[in-house]
Protein backbone atom coordinates (compact mmCIF):
# COMPACT_ATOMS: atom_id res chain seq x y z
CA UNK A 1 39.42 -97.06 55.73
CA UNK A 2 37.35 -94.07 54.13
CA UNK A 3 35.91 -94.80 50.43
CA UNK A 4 34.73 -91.73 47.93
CA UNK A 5 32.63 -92.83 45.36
CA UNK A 6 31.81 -90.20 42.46
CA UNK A 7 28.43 -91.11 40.25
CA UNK A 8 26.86 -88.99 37.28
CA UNK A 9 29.33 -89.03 34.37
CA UNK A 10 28.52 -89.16 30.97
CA UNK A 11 28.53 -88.06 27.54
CA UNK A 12 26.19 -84.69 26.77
CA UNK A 13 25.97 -82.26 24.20
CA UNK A 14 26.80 -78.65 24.64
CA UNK A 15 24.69 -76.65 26.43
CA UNK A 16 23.63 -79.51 28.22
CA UNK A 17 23.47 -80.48 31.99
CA UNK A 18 25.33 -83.17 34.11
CA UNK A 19 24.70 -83.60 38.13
CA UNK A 20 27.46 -85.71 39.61
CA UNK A 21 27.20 -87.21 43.41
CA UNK A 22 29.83 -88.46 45.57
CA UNK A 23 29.39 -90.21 48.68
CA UNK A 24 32.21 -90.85 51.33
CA UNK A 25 31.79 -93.81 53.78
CA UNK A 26 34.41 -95.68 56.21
CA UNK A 27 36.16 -94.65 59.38
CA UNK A 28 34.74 -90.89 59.61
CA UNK A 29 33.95 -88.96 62.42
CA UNK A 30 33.69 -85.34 60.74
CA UNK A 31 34.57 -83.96 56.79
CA UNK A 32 35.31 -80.39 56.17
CA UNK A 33 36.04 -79.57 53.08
CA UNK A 34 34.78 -81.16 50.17
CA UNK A 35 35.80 -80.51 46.47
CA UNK A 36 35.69 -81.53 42.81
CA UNK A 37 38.85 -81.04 40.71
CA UNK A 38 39.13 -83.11 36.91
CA UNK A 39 41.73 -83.70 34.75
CA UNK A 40 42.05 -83.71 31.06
CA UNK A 41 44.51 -85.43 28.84
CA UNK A 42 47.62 -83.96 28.90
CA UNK A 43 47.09 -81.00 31.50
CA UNK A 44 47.01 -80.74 35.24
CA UNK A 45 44.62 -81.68 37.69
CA UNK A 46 42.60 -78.62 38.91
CA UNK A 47 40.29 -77.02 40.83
CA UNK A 48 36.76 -76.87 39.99
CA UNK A 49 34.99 -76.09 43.10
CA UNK A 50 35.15 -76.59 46.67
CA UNK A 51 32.44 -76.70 49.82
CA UNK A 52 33.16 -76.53 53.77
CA UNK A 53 31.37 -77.94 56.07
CA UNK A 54 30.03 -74.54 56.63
CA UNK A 55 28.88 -74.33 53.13
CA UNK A 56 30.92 -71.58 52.20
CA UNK A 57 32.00 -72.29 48.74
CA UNK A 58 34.58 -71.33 46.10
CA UNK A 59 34.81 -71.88 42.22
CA UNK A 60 37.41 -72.07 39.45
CA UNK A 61 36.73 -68.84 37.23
CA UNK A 62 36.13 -70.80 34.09
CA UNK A 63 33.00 -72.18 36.23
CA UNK A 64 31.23 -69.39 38.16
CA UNK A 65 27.63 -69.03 37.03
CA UNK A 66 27.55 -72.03 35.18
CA UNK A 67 28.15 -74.60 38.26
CA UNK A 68 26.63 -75.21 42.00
CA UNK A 69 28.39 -77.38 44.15
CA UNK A 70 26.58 -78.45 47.33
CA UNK A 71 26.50 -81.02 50.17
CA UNK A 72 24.30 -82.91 51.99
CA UNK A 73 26.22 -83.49 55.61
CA UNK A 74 24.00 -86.18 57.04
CA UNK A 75 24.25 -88.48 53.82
CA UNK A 76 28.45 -87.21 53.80
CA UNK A 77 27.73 -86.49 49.85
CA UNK A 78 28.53 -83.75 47.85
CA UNK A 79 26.94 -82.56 44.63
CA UNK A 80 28.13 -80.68 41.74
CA UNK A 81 25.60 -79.31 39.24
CA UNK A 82 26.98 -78.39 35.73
CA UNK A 83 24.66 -76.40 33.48
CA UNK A 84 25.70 -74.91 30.13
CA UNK A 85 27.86 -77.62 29.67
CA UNK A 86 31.64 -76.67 26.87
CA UNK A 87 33.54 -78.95 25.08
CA UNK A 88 36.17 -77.51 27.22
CA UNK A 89 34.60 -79.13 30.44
CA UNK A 90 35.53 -82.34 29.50
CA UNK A 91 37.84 -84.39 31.50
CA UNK A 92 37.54 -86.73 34.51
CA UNK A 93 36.01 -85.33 37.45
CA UNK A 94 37.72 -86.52 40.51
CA UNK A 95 35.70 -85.78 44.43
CA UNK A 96 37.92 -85.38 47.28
CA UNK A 97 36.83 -85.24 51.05
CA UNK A 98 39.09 -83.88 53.95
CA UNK A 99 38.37 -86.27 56.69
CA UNK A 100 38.95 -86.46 60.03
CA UNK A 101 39.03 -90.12 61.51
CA UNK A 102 38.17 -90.25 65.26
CA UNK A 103 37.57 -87.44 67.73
CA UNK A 104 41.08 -87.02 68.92
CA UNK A 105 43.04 -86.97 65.52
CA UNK A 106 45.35 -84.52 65.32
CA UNK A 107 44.91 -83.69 61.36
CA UNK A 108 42.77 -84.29 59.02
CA UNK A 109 43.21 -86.62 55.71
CA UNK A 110 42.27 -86.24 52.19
CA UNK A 111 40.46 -88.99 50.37
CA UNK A 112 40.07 -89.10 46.73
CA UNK A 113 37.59 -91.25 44.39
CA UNK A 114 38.10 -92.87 41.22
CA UNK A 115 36.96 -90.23 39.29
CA UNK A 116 33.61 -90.15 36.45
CA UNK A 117 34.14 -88.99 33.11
CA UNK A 118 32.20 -86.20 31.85
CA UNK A 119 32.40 -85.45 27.62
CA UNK A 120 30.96 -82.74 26.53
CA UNK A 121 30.24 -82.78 22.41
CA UNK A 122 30.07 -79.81 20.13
């Protein structure tokens, strides 16, 4: 009933930039937080940075200075800007949205895309 939908993926040289979108749709009546976390082969899922609906944000330390997430609340899409791009950024970049359905839900869900693959060359 809610779809995430990440965009902007791709293959970029170090030092390079990458802006990746994702757009939630579907049953929604509010989203709080939104976040991107990516994966690489072999290692855990984790955190790369998160936005409320407040825009108060938070960021993995491996991140900080070198990537600005934001959100546009009208268009339910959040953005993540990656500058100064390391071979160690590479993985798949997954969006997740915590939604809540209808005005008298009791908790809110969390929705995940597909992911987009970001690879980052020496």
């Amino acid at each position: 009933q809610v779809q995430v939908v990440e965009s902007g993926g791709g293959l970029v040289q170090a030092g390079g930039s990458l802006r990746l979108s994702c757009a939630a749709s579907g049953s929604i009546f509010t989203i709080d937080t939104m976040g991107w976390y990516r994966q690489a082969p072999g290692k855990q899922r984790e955190l790369v940075a998160t936005i409320t609906s407040g825009r108060r944000t938070n960021y993995a330390d491996s991140v900080k200075g070198r990537f600005t997430i934001s959100r546009d609340n009208a268009k339910k899409t959040v953005y993540l800007q990656m500058n100064s791009l390391k071979p160690e950024d590479t993985a798949a970049y997954y969006c997740n949205a915590e939604v809540r359905i209808s005005p008298v839900a009791v908790r809110n869900n969390n929705y995940w895309g597909q992911g987009t693959q970001v690879t980052v060359s020496s």
